[in-house]
N, C-alpha and C. Protein backbone atom coordinates (compact mmCIF):
# COMPACT_ATOMS: atom_id res chain seq x y z
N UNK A 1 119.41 198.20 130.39
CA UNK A 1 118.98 197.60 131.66
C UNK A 1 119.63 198.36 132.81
N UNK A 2 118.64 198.69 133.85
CA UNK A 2 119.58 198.76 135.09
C UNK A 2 119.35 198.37 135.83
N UNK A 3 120.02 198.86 137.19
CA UNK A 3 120.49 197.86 138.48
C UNK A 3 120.16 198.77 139.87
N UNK A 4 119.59 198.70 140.30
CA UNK A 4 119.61 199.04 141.63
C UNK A 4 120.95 199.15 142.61
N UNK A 5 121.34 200.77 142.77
CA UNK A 5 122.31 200.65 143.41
C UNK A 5 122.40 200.36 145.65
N UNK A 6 122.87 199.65 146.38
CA UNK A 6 122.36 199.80 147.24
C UNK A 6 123.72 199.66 147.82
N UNK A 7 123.89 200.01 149.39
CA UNK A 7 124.85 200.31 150.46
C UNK A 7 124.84 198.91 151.12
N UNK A 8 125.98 198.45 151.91
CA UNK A 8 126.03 197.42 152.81
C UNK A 8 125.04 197.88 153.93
N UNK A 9 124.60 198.76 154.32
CA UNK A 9 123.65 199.22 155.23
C UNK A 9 121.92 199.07 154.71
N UNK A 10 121.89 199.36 153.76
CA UNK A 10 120.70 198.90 153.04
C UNK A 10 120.29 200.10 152.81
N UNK A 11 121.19 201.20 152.44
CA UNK A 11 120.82 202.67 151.67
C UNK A 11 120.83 202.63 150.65
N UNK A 12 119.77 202.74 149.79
CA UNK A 12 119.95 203.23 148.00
C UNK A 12 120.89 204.41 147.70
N UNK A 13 122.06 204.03 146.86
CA UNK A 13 123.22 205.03 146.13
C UNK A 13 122.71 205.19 144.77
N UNK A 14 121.65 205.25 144.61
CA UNK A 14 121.57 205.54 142.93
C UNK A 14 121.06 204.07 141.81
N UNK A 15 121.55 204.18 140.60
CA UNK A 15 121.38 203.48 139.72
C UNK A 15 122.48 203.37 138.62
N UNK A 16 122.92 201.89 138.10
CA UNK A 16 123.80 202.16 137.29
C UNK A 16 123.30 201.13 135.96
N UNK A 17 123.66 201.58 135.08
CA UNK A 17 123.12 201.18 133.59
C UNK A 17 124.47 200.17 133.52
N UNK A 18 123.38 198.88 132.74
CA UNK A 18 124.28 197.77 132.46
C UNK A 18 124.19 197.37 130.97
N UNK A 19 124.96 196.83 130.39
CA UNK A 19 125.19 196.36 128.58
C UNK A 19 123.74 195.26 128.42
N UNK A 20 123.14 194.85 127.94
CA UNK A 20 121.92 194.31 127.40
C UNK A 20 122.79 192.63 126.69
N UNK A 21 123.73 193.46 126.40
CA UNK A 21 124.84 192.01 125.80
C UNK A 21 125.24 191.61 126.46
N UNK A 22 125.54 191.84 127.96
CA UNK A 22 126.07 190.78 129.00
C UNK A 22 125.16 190.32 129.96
N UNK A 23 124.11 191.04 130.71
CA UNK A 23 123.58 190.80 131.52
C UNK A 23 121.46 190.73 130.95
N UNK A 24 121.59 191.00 129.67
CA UNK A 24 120.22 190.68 129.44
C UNK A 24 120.10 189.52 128.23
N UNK A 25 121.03 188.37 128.05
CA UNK A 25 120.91 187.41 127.29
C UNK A 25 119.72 186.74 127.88
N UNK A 26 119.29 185.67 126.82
CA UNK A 26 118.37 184.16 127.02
C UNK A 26 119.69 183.10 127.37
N UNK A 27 119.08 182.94 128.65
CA UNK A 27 120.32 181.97 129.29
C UNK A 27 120.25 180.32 128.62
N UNK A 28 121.36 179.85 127.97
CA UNK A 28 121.23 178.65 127.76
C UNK A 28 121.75 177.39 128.58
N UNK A 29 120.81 176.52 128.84
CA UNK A 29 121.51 175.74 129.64
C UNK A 29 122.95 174.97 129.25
N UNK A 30 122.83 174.91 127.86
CA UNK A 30 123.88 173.72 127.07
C UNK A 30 125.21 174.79 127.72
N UNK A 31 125.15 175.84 127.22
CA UNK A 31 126.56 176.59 126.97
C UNK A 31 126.94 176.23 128.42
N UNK A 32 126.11 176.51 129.73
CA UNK A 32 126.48 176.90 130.99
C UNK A 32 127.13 175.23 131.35
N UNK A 33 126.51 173.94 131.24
CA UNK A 33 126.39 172.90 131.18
C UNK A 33 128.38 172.31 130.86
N UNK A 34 128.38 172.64 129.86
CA UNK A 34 129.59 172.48 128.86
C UNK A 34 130.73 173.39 130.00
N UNK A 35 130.28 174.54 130.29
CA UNK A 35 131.54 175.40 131.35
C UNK A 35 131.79 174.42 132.44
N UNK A 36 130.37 174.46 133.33
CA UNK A 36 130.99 173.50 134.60
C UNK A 36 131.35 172.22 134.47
N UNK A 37 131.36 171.78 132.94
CA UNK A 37 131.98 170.46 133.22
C UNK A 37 133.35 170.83 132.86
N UNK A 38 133.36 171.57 131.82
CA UNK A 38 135.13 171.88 131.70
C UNK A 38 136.17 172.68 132.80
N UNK A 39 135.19 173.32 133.84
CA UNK A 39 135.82 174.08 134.68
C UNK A 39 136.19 172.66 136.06
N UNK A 40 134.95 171.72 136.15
CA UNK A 40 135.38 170.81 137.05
C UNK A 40 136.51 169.93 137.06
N UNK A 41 136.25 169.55 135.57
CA UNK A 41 137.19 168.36 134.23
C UNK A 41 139.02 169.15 134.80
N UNK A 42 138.88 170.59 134.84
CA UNK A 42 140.53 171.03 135.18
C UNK A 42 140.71 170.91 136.75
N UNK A 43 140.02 170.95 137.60
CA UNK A 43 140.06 171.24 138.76
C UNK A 43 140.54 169.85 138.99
N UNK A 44 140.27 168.41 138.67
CA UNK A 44 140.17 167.25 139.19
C UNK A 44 141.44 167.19 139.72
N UNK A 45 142.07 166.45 140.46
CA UNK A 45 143.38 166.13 140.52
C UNK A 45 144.29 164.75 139.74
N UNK A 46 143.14 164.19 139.12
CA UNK A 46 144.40 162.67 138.56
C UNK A 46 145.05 162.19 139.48
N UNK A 47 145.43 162.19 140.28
CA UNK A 47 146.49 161.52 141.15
C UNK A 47 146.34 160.03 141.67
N UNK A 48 145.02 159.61 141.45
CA UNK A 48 144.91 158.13 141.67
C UNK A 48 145.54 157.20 140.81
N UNK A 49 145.94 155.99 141.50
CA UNK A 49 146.69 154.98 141.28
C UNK A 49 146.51 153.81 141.29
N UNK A 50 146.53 152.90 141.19
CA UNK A 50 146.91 151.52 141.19
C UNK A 50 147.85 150.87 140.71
N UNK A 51 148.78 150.10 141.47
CA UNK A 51 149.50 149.28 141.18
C UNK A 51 149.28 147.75 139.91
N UNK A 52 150.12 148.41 138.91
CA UNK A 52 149.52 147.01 137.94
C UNK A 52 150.14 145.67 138.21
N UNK A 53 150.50 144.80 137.79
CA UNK A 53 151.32 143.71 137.55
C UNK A 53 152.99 143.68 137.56
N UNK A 54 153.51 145.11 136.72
CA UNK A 54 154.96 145.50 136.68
C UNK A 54 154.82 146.19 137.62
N UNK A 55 154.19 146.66 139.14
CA UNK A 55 154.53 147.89 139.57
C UNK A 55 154.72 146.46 141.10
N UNK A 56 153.85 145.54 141.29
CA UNK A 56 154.18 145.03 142.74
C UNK A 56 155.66 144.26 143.01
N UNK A 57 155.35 144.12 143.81
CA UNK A 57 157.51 143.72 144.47
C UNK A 57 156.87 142.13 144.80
N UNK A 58 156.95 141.53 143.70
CA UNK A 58 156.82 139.71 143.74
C UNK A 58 157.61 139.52 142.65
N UNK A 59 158.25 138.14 143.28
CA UNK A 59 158.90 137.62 142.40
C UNK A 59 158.56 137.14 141.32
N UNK A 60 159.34 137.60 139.65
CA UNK A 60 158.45 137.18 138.43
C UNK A 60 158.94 135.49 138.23
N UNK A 61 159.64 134.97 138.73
CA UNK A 61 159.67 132.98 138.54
C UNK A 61 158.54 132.39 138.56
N UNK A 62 158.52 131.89 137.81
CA UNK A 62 157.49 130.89 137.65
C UNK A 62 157.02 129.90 138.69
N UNK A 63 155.46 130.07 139.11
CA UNK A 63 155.50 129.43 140.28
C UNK A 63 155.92 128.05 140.33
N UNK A 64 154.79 127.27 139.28
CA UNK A 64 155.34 126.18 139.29
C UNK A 64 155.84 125.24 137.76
N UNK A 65 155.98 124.17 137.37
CA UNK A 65 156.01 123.83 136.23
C UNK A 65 155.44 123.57 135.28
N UNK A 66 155.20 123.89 133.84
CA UNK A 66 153.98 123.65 132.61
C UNK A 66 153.30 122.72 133.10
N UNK A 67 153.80 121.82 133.36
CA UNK A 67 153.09 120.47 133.22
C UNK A 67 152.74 119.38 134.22
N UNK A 68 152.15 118.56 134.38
CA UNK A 68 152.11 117.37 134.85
C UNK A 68 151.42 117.44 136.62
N UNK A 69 151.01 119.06 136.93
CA UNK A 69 150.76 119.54 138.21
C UNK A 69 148.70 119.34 138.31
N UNK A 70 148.29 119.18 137.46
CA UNK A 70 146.73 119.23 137.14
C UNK A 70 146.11 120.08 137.59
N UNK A 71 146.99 121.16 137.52
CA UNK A 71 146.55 122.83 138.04
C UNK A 71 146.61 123.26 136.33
N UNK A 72 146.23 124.77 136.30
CA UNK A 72 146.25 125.73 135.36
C UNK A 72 147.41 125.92 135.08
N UNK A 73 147.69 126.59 134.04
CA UNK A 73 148.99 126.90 133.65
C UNK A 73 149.24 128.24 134.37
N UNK A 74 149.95 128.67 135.05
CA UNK A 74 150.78 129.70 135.82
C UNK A 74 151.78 130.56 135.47
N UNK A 75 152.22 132.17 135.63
CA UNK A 75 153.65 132.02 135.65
C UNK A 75 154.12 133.06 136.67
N UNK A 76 153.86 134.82 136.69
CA UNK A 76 155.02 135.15 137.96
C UNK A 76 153.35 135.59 138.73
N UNK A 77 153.85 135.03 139.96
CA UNK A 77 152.81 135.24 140.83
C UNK A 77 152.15 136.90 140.69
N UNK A 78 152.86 137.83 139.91
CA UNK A 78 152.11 139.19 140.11
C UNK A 78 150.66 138.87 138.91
N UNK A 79 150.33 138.08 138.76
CA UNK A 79 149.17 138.41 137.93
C UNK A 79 148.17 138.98 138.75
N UNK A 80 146.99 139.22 138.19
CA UNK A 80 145.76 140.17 139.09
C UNK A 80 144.93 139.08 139.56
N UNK A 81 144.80 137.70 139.38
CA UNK A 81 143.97 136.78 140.19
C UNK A 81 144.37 136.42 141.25
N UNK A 82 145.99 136.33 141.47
CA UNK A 82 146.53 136.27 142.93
C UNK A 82 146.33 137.38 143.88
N UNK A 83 146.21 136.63 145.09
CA UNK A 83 146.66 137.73 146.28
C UNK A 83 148.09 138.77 146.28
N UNK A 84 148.08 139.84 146.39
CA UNK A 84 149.03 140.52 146.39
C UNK A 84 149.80 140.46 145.01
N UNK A 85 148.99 140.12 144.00
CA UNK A 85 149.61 140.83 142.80
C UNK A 85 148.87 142.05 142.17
N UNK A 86 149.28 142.79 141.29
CA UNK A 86 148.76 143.39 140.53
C UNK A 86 147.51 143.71 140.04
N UNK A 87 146.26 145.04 140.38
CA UNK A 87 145.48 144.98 139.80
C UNK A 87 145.41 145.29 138.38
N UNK A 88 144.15 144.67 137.28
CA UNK A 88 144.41 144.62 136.03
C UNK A 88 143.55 145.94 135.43
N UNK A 89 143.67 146.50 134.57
CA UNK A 89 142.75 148.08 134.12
C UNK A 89 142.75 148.90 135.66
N UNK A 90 143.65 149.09 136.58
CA UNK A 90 143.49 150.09 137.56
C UNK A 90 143.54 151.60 137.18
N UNK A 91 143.04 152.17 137.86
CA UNK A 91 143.44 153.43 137.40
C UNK A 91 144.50 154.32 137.60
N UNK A 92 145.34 155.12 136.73
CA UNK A 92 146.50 155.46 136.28
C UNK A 92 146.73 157.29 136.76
N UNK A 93 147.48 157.72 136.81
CA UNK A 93 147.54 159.29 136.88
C UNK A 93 147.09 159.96 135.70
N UNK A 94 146.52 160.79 135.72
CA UNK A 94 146.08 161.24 134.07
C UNK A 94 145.75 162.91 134.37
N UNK A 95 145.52 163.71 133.45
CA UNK A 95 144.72 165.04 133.22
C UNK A 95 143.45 164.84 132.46
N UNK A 96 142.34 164.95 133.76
CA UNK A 96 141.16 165.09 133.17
C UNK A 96 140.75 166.29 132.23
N UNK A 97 141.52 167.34 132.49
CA UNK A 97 141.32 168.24 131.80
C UNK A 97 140.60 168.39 129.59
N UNK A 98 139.95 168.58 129.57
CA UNK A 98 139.46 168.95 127.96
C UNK A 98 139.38 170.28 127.56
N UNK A 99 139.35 170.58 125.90
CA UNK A 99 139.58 171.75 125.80
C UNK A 99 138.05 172.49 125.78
N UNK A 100 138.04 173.88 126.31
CA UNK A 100 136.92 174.44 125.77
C UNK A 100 136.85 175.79 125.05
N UNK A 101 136.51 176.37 123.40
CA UNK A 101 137.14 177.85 123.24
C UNK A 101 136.81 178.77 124.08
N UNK A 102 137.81 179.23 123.90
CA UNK A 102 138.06 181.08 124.33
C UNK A 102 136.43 181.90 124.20
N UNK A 103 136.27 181.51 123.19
CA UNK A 103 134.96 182.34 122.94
C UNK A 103 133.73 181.99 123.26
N UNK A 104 133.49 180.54 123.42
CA UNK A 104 132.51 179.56 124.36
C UNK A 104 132.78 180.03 125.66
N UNK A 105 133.88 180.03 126.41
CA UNK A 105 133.50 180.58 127.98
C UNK A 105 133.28 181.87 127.99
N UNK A 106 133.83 182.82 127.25
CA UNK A 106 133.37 184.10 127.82
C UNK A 106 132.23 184.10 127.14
N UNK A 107 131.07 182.86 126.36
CA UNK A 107 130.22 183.56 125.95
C UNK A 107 128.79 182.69 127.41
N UNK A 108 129.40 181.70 127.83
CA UNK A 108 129.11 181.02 128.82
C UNK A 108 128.83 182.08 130.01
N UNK A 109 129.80 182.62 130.63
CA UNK A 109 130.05 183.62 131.85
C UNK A 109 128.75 184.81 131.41
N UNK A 110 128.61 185.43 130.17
CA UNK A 110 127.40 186.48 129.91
C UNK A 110 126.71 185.56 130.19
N UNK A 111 126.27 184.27 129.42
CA UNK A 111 124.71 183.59 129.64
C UNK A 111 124.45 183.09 131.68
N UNK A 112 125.98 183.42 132.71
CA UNK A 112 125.26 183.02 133.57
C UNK A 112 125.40 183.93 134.34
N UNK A 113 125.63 185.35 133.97
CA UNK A 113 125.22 186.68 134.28
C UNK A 113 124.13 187.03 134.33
N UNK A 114 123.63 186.73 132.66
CA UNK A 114 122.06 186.78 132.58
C UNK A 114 121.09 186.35 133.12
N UNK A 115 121.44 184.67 133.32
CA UNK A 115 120.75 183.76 134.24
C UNK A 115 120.38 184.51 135.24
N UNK A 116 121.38 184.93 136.18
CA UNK A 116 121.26 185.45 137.41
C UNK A 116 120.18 186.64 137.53
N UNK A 117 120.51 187.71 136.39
CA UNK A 117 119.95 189.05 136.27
C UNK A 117 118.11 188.69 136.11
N UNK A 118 118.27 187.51 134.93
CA UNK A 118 116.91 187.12 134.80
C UNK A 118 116.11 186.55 135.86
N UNK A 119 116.70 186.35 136.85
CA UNK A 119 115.70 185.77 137.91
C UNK A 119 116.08 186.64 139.54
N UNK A 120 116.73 187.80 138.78
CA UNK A 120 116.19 188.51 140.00
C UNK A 120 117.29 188.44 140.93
N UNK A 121 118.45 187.82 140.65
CA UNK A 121 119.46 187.63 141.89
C UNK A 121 120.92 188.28 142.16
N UNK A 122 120.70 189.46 141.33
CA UNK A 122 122.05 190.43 141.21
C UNK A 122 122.12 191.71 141.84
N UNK A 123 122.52 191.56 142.99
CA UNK A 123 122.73 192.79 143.43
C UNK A 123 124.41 193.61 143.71
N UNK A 124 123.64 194.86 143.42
CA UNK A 124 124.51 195.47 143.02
C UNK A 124 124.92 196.71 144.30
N UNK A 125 126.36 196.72 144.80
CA UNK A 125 126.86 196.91 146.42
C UNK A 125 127.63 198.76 145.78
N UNK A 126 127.45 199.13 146.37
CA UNK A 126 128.09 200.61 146.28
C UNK A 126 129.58 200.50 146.24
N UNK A 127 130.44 199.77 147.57
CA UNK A 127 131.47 199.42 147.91
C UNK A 127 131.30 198.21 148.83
N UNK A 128 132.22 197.47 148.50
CA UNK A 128 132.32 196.42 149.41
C UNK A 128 133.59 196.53 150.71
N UNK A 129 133.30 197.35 151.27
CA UNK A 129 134.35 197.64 152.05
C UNK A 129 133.59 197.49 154.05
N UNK A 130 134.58 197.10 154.33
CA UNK A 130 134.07 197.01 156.03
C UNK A 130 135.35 197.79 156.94
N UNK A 131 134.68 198.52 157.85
CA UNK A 131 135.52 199.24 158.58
C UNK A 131 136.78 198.45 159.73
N UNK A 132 136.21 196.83 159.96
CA UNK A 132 136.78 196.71 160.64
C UNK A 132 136.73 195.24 160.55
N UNK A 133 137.50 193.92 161.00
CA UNK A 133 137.08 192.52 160.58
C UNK A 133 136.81 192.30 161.33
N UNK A 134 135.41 191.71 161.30
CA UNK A 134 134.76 191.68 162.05
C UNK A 134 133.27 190.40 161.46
N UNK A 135 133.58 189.32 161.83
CA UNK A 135 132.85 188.53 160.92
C UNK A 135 131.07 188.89 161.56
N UNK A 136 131.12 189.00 162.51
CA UNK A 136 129.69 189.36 163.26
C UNK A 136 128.66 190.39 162.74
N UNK A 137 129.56 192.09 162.17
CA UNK A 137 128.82 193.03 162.08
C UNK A 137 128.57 192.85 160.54
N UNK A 138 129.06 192.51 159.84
CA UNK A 138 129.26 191.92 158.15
C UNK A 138 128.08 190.97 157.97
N UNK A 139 128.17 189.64 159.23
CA UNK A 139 127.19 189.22 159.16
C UNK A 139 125.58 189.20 158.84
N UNK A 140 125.83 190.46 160.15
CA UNK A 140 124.44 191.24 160.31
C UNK A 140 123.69 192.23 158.99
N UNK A 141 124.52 192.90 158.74
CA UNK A 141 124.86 193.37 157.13
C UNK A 141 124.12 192.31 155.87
N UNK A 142 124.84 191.54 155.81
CA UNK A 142 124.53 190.32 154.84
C UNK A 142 123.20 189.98 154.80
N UNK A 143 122.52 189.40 155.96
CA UNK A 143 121.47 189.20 156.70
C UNK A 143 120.20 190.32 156.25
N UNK A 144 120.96 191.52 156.93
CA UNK A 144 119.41 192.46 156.26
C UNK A 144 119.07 192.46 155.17
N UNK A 145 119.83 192.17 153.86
CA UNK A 145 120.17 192.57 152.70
C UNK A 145 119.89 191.31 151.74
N UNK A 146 119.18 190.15 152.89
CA UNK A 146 119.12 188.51 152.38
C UNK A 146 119.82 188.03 151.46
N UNK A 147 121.31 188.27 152.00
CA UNK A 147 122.62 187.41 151.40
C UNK A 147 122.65 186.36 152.14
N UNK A 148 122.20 185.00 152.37
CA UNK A 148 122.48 183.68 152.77
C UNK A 148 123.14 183.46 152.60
N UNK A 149 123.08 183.43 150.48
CA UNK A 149 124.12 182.38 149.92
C UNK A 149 124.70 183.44 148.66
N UNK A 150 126.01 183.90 148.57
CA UNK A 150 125.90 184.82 147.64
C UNK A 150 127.75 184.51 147.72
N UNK A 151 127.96 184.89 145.92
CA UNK A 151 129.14 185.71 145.68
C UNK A 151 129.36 186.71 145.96
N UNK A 152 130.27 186.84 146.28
CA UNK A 152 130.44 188.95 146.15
C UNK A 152 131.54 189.00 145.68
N UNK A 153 131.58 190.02 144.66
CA UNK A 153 132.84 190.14 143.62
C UNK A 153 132.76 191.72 143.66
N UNK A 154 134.25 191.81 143.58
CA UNK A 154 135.12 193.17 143.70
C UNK A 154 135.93 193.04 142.73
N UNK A 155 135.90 194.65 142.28
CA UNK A 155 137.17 194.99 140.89
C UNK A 155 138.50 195.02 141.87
N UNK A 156 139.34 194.77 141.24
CA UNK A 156 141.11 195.19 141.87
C UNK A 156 141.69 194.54 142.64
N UNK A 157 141.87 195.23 143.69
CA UNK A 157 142.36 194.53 145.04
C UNK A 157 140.66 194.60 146.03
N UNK A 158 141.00 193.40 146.42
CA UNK A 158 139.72 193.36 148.04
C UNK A 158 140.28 194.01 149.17
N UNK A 159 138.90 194.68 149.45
CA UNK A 159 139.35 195.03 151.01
C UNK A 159 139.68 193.66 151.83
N UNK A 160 140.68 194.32 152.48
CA UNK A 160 141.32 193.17 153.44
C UNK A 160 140.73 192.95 154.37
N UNK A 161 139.66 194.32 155.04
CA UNK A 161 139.01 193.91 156.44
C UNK A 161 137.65 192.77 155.62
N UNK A 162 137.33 193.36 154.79
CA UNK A 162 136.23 192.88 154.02
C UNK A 162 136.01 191.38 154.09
N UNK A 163 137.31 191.18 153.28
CA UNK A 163 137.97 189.41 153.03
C UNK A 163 137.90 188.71 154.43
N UNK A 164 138.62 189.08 155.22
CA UNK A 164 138.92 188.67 156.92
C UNK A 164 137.63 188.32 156.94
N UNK A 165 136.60 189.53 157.23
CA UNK A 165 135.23 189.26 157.87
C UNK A 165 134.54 188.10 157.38
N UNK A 166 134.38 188.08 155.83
CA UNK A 166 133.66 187.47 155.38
C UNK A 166 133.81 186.06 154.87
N UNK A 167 135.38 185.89 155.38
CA UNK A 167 135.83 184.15 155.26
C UNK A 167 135.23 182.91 155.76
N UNK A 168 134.92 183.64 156.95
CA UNK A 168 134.43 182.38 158.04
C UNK A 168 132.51 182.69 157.77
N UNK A 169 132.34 183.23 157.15
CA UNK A 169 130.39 182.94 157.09
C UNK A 169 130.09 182.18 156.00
N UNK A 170 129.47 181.29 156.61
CA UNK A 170 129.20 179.80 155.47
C UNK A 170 128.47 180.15 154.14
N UNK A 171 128.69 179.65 153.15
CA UNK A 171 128.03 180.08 151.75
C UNK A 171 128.02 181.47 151.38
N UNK A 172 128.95 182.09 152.04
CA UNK A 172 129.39 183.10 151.11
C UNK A 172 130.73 183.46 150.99
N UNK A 173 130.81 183.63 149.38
CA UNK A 173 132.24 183.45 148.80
C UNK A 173 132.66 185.40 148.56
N UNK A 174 134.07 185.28 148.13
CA UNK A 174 134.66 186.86 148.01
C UNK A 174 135.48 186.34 146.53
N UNK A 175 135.40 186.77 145.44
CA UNK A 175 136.28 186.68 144.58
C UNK A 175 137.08 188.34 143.92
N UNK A 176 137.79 188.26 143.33
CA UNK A 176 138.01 190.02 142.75
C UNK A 176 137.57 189.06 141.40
N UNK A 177 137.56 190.52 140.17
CA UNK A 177 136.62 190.27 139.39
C UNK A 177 137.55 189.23 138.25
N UNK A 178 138.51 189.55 138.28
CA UNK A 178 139.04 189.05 137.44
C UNK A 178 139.19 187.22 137.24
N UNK A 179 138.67 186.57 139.08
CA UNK A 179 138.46 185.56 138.92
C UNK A 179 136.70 184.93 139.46
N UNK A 180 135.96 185.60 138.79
CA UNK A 180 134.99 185.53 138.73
C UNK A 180 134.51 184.14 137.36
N UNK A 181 134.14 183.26 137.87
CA UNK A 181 133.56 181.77 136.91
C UNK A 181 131.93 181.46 136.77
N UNK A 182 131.61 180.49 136.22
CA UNK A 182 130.71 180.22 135.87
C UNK A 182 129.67 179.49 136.94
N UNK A 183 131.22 178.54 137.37
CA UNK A 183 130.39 177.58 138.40
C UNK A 183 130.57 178.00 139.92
N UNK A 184 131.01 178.97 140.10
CA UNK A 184 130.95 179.52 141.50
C UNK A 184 130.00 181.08 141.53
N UNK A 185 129.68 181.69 140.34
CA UNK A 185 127.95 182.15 140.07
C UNK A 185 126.88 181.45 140.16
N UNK A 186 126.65 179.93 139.54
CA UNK A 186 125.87 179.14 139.41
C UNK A 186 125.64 178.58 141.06
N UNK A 187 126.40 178.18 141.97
CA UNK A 187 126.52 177.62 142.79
C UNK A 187 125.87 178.32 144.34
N UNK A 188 125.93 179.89 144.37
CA UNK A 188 125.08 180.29 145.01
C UNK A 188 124.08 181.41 144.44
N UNK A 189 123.05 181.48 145.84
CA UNK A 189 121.31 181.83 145.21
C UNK A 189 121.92 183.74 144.68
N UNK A 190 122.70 184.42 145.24
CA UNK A 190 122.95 185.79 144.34
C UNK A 190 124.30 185.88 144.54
N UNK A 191 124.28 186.61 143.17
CA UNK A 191 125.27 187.00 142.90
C UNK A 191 125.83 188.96 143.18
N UNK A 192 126.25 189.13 144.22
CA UNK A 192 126.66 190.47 144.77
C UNK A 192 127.78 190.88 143.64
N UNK A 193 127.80 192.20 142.89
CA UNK A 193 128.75 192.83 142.42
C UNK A 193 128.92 194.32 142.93
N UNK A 194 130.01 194.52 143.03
CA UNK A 194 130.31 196.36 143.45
C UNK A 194 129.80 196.80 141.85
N UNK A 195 130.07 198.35 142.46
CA UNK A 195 129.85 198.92 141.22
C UNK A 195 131.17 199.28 140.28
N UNK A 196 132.37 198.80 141.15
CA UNK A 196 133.57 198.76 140.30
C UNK A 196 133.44 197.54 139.05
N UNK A 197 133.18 196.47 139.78
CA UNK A 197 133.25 194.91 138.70
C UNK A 197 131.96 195.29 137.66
N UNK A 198 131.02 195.95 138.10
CA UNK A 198 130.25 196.09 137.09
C UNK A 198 130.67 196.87 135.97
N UNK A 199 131.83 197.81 136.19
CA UNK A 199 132.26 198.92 134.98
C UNK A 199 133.59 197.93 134.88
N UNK A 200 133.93 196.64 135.39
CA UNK A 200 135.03 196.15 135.24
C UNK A 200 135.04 195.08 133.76
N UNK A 201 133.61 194.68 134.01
CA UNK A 201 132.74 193.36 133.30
C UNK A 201 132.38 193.93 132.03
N UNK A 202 131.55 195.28 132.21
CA UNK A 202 131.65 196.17 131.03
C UNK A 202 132.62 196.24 130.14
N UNK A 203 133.72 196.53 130.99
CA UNK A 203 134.95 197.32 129.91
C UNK A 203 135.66 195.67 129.13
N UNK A 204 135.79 194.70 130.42
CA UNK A 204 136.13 193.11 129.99
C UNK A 204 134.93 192.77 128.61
N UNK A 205 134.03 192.89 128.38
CA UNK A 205 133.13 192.29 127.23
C UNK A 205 133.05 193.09 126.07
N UNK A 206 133.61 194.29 126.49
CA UNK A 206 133.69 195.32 124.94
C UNK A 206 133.61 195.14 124.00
């Protein structure tokens, strides 16, 4: 398979040949399905709380006595039917996190390579480099080249003017390749690669 090589200016640099095993799979939905839930499942934070029964500051004495009151039987006001006691099953701090193999995501990440390749939405950047930060002229750039909504992924280090420029333009992301995912491919309409991450992705799927 290949790729159309093209310039941030919108000059053709050539052509570069891509693996058939990473970027020309039958995309499955299950595999991709299974990533973004395990990639979301880690991201969550747990940190919610509720106070149970042992956690509120009421006194545990007994309100009033077993018997002879022709009320219910009672005992420390923190139960969860009173005001200001304890809610009952609240929710706790936890790790949403689940496991998923090693070999299921990287086989996930080819099927949403492919996805992409199969419908046409991979383009492929000579260098991703900008002379100057400059979110305006990058813009304009983006624009000719109908990047709306796009990743753009770089091997190594990112250009720094690059990064600067391209922080502040809405729906489009900058990753280097190495943290390149499933659900932030999936999430916008193309996926931009240099031609470094493409010999990067290569040499990574060997």
């Amino acid at each position: 398979m290949k790729f159309e090589v093209t310039t941030l200016d919108g000059q053709s640099a050539g052509q570069v040949d891509v693996s058939d095993a990473i970027f020309g799979l039958e995309p499955r939905a299950d595999l991709l399905h299974r990533y973004v839930r395990w990639q979301l499942a880690r991201r969550q934070a747990g940190t919610h709380a509720a106070k149970g029964r042992s956690d509120v500051a009421r006194t545990g004495k007994k309100m009033y006595k077993q018997k002879g009151t022709g009320s219910a039987r009672h005992g420390a006001a923190s139960a969860p039917q009173f005001r200001g006691g304890g809610k009952a099953f609240g929710p706790v701090v936890r790790d949403h996190a689940h496991d998923l193999p090693k070999k299921v995501r990287a086989l996930a990440l080819r099927h949403a390579l492919s996805a992409k390749a199969k419908d046409g939405a991979i383009v492929v950047l000579d260098k991703a480099v900008a002379a100057e930060p400059k979110t305006k002229a990058l813009r304009g750039q983006l624009d000719r080249l109908g990047l709306n909504s796009a990743l753009v992924v770089d091997s190594g280090e990112l250009d720094v003017n690059f990064g600067l420029a391209a922080r502040n333009i809405p729906n489009v992301d900058v990753l280097p390749v190495q943290g390149i995912n499933v659900y932030d491919i999936l999430r916008r309409e193309k996926l931009v690669l240099t031609r470094a991450a493409v010999d990067a992705l290569e040499a990574r799927f060997k």
